[in-house]
N, C-alpha and C. Protein backbone atom coordinates (compact mmCIF):
# COMPACT_ATOMS: atom_id res chain seq x y z
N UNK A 1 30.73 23.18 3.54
CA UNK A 1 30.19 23.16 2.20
C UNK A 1 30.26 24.56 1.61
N UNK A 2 30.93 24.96 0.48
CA UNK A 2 30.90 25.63 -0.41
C UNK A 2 29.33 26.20 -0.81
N UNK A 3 29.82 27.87 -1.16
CA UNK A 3 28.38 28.33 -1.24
C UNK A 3 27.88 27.61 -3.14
N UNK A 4 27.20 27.62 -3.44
CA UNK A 4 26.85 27.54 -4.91
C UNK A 4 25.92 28.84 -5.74
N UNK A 5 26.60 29.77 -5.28
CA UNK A 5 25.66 31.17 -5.90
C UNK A 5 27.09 31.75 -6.76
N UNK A 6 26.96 32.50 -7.50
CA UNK A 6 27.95 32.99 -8.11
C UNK A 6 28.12 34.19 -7.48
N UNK A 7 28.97 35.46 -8.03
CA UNK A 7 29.20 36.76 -7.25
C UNK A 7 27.95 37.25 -7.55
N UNK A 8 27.45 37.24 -9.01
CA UNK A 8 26.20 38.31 -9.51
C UNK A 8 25.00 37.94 -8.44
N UNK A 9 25.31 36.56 -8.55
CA UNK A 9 23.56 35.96 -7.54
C UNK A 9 23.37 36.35 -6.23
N UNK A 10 25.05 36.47 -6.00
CA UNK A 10 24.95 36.85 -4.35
C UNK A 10 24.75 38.24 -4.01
N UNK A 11 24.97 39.08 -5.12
CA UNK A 11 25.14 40.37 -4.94
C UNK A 11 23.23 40.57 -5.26
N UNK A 12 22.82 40.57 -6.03
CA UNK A 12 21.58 40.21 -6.18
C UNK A 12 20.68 40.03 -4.70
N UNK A 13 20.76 38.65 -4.26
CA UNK A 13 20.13 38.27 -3.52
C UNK A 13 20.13 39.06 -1.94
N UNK A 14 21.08 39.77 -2.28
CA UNK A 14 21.99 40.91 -0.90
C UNK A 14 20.55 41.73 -1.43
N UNK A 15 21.08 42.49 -2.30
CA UNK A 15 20.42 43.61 -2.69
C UNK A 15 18.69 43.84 -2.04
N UNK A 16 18.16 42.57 -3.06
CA UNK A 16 16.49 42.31 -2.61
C UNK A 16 16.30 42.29 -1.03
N UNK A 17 17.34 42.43 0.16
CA UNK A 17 17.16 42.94 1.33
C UNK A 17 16.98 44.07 1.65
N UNK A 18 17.45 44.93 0.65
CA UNK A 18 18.34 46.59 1.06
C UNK A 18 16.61 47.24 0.92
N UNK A 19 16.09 48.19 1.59
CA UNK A 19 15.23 49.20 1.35
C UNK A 19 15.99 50.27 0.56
N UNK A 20 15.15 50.97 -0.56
CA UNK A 20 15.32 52.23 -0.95
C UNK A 20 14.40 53.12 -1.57
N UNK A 21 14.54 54.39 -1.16
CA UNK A 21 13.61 55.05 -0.86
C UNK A 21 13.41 54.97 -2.74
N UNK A 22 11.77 55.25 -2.97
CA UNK A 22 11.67 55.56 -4.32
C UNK A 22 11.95 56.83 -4.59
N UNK A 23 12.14 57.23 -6.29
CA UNK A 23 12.70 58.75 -6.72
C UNK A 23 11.91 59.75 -6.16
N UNK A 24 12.32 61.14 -5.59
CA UNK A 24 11.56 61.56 -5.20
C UNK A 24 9.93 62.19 -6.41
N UNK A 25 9.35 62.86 -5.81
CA UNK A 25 8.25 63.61 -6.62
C UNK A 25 8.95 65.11 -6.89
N UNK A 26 9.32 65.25 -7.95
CA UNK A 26 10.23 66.58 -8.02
C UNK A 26 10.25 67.38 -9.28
N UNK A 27 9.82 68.12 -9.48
CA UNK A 27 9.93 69.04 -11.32
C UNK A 27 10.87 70.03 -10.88
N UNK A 28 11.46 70.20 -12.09
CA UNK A 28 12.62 71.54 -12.21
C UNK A 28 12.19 71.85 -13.48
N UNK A 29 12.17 73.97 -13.01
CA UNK A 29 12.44 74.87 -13.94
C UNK A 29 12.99 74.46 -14.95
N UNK A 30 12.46 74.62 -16.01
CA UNK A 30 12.75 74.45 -17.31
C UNK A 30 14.44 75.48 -17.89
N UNK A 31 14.35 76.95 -16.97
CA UNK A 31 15.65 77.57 -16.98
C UNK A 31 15.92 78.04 -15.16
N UNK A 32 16.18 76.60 -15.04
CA UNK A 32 17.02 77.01 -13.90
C UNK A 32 18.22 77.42 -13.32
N UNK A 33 17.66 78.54 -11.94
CA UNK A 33 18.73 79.77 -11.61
C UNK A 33 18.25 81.16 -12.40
N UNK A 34 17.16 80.93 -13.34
CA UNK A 34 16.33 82.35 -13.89
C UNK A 34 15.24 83.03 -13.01
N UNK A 35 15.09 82.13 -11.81
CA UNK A 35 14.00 82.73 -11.47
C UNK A 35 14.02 82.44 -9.99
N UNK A 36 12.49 83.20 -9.28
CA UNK A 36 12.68 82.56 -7.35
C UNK A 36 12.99 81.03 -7.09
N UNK A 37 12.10 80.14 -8.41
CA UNK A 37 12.41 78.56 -8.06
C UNK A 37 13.24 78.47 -9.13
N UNK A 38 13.79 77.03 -8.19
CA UNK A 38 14.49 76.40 -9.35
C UNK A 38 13.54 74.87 -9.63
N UNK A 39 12.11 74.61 -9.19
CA UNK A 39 11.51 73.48 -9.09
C UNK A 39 10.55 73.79 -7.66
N UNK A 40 9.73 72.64 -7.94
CA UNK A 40 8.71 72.03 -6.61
C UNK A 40 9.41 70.45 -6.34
N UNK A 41 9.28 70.29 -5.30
CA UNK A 41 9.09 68.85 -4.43
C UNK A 41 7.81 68.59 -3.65
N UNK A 42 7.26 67.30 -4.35
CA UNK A 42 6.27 66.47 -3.11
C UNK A 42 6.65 65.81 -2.51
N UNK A 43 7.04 65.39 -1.40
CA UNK A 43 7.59 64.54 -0.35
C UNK A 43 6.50 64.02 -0.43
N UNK A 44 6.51 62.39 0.13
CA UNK A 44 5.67 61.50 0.63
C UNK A 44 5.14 61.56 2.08
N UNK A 45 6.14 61.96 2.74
CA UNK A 45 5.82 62.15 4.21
C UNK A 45 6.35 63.06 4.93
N UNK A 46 6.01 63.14 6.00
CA UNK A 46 7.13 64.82 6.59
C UNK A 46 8.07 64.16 7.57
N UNK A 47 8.91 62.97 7.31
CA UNK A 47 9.62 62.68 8.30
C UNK A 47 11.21 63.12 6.91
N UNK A 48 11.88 64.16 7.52
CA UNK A 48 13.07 64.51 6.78
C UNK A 48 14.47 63.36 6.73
N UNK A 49 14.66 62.68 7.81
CA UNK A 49 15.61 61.96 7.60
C UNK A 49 15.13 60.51 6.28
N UNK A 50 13.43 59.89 6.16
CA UNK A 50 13.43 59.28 5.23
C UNK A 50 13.72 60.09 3.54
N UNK A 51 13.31 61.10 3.26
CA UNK A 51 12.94 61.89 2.56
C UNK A 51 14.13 62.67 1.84
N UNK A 52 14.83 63.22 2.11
CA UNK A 52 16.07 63.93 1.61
C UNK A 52 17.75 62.79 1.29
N UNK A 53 17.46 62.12 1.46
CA UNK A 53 18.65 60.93 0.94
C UNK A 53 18.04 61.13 -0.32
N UNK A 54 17.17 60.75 -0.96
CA UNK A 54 16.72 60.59 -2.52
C UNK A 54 16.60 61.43 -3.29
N UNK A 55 16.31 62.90 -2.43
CA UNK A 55 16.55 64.44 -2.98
C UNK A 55 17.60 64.73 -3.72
N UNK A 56 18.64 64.55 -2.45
CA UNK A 56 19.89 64.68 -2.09
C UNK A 56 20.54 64.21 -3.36
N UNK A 57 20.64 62.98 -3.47
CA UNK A 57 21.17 62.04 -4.52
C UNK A 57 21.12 62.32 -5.91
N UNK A 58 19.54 62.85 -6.17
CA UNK A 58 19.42 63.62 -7.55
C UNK A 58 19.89 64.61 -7.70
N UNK A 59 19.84 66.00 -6.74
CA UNK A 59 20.33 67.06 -7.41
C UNK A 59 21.53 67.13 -7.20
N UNK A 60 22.39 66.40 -6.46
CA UNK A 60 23.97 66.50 -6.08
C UNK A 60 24.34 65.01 -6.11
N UNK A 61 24.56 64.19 -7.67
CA UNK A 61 25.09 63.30 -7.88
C UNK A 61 26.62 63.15 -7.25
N UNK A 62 27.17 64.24 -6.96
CA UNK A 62 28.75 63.25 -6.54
C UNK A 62 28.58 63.06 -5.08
N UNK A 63 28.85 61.66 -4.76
CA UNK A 63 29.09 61.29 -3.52
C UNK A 63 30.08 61.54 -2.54
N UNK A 64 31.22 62.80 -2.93
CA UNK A 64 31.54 63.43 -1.85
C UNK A 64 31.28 64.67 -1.62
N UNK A 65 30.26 65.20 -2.26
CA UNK A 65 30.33 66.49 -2.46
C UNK A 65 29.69 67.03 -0.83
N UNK A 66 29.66 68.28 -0.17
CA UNK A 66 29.09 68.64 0.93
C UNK A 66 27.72 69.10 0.45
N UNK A 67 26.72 68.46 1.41
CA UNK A 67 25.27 69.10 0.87
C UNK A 67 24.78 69.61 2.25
N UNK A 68 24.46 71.19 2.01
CA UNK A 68 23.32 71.52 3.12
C UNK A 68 22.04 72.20 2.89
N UNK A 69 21.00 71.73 4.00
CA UNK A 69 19.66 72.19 3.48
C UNK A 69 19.00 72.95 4.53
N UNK A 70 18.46 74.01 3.93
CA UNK A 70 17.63 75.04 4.77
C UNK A 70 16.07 74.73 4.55
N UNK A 71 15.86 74.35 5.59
CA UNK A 71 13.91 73.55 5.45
C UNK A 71 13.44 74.87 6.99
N UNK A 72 11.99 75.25 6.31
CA UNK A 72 11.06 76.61 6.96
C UNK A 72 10.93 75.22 8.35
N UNK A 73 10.99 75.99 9.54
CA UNK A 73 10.72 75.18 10.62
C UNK A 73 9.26 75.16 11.22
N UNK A 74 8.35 75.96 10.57
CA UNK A 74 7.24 75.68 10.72
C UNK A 74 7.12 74.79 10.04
N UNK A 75 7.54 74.22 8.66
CA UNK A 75 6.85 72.53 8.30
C UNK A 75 7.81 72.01 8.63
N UNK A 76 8.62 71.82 8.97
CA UNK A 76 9.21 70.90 9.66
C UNK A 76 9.87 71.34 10.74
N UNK A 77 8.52 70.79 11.89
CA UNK A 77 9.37 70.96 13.23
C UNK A 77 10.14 70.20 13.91
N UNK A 78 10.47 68.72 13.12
CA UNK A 78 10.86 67.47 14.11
C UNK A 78 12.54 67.89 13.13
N UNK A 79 12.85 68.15 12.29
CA UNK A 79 14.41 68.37 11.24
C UNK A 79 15.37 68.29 12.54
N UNK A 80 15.83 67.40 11.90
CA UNK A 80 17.15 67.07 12.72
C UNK A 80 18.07 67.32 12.24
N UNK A 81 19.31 67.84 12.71
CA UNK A 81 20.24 68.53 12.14
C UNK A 81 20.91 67.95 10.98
N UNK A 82 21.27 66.87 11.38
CA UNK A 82 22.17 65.79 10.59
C UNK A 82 21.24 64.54 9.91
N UNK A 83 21.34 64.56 8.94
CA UNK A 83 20.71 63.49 8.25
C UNK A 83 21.74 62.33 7.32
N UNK A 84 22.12 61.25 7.77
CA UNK A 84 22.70 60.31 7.09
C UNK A 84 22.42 59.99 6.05
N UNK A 85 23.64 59.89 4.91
CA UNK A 85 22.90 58.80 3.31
C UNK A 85 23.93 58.23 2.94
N UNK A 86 23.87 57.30 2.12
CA UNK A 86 24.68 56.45 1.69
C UNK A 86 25.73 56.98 0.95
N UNK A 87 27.11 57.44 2.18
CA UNK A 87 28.09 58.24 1.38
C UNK A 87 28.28 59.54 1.41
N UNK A 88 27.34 60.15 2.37
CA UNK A 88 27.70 61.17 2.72
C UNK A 88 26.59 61.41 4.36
N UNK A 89 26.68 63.13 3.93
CA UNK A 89 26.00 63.19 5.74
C UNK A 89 25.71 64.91 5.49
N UNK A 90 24.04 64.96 5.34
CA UNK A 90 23.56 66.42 5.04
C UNK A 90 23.06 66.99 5.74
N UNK A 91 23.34 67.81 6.11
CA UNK A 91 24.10 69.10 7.41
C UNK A 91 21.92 70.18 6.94
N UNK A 92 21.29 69.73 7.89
CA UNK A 92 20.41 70.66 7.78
C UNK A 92 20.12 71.94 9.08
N UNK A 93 19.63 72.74 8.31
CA UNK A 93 19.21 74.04 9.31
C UNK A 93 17.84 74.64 8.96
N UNK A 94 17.21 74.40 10.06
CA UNK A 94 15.37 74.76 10.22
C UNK A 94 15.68 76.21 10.21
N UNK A 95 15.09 76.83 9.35
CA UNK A 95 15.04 78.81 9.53
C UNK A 95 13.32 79.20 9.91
N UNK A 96 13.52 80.51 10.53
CA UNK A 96 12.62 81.30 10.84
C UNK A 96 12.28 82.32 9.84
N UNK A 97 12.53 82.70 8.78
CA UNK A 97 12.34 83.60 8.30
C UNK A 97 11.28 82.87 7.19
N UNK A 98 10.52 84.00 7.64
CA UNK A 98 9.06 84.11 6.62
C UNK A 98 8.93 84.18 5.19
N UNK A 99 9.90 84.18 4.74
CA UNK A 99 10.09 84.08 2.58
C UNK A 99 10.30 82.96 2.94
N UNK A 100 11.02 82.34 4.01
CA UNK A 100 11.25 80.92 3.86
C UNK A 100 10.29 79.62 4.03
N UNK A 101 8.84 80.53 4.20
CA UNK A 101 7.74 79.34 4.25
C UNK A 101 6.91 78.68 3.10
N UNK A 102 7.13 77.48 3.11
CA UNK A 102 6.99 76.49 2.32
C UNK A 102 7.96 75.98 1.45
N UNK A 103 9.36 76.18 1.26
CA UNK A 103 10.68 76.28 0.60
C UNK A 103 11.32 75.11 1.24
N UNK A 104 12.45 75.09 0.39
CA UNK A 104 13.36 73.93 0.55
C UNK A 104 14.84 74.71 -0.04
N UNK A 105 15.98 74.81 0.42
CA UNK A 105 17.02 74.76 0.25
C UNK A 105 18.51 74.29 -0.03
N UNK A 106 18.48 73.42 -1.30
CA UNK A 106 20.23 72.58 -1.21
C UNK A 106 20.69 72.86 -1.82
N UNK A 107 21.67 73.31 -0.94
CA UNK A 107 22.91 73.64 -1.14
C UNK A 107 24.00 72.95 -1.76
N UNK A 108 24.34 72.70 -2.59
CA UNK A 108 25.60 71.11 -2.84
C UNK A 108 26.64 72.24 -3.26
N UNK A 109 27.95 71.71 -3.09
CA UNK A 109 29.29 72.01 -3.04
C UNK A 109 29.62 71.83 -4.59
N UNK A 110 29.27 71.42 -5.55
CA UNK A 110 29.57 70.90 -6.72
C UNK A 110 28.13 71.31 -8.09
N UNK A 111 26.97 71.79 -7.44
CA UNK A 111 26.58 72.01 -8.79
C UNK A 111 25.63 73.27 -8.12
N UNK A 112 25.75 73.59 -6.95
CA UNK A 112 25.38 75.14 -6.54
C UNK A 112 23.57 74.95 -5.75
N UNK A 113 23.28 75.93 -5.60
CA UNK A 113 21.75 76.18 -4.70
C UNK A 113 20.55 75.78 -5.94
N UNK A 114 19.96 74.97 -5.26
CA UNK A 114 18.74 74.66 -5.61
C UNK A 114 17.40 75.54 -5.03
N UNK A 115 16.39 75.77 -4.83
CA UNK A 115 15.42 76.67 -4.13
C UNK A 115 14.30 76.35 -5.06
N UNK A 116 13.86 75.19 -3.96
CA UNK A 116 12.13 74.07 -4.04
C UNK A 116 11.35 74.61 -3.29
N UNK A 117 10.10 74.68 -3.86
CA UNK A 117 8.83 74.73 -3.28
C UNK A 117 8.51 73.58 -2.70
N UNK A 118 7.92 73.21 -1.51
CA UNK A 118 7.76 72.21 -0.92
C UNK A 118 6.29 71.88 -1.24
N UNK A 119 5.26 71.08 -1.97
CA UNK A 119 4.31 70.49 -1.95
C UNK A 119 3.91 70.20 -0.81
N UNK A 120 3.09 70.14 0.42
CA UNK A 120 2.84 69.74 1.45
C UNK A 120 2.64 67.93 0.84
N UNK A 121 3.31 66.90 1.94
CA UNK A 121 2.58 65.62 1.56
C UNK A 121 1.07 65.50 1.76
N UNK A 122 0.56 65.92 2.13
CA UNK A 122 -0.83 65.80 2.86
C UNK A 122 -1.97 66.57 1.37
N UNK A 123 -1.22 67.10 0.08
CA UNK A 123 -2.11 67.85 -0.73
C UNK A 123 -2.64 66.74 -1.15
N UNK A 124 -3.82 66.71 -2.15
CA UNK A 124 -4.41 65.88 -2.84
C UNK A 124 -3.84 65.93 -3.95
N UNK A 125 -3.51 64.74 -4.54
CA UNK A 125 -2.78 64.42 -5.56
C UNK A 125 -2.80 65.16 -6.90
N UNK A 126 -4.63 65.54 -7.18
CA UNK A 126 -4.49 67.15 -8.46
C UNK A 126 -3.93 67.90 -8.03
N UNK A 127 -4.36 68.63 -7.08
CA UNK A 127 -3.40 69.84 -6.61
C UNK A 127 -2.20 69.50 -6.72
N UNK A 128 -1.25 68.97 -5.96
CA UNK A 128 0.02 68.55 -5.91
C UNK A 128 0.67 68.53 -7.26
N UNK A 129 -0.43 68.16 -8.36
CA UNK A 129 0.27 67.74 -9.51
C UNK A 129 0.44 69.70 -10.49
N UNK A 130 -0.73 69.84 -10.25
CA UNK A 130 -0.75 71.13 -10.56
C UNK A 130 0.62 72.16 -10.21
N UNK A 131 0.40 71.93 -8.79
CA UNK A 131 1.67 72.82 -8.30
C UNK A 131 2.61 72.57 -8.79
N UNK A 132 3.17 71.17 -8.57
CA UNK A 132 4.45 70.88 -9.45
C UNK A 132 4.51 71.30 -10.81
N UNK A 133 3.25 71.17 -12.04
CA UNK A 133 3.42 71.58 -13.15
C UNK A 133 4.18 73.19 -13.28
N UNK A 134 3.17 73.84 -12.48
CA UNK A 134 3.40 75.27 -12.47
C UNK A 134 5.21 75.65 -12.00
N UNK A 135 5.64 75.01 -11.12
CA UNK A 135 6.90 75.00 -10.70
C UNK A 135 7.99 75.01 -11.70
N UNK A 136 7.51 73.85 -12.50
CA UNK A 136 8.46 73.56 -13.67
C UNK A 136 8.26 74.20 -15.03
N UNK A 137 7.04 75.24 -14.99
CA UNK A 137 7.50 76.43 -16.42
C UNK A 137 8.37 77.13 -15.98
């Protein structure tokens, strides 16, 4: 027996299986590349492989472009080198250096260095919001 869904329905009904992560929590500098930031990020959680696919995706729209990220290894001590996303594969490196605490680093091949303040997930949601405001004058 023949299916009775059309292509759209089937593609559809595929879809409503797929998980995806929601947009991240993220403000950018109003003149970014003028200053130490170029933005804040709140992550939802501190697990990096859920978390940076959705980063990733926003600030380095082309899907072949090379992306790498420098995350402070005191907040993230579990960063695994390699992080998979749909269409590519982002090459991270945990640093030791002390300017580098609380920061975020991506790198993309196609629209240049980003340099985020990392929101801890764990802030309370004023704060968090605050910080981010301040990020993005």
């Amino acid at each position: 027996m023949e299916s009775s869904r059309t292509a759209a329905e089937a593609k559809f009904t595929d879809d409503a299986h797929t998980y995806r992560m929601p947009l991240p929590r993220l403000v950018l500098a109003q003149d970014v590349g003028h200053g130490p930031l170029d933005g804040a990020w709140w992550p939802r959680c501190d697990v990096l492989e859920l978390e940076l696919p959705s980063l990733v995706a926003l600030l380095e729209p082309d899907w072949g472009g090379t992306v790498r990220v420098m995350v402070d290894a005191s907040q993230w001590p579990e960063a695994p080198h390699t992080v998979m996303a749909p269409g590519r594969v982002i090459s991270v490196e945990p640093t030791e250096a002390a300017d580098g605490a609380g920061m975020i680093t991506v790198d993309c091949e196609t629209v240049g260095r980003w340099m985020l303040l990392v929101v801890s997930h764990e802030e309370p949601a004023d704060t968090a919001a605050r910080l981010l405001a301040g990020a993005g004058q």
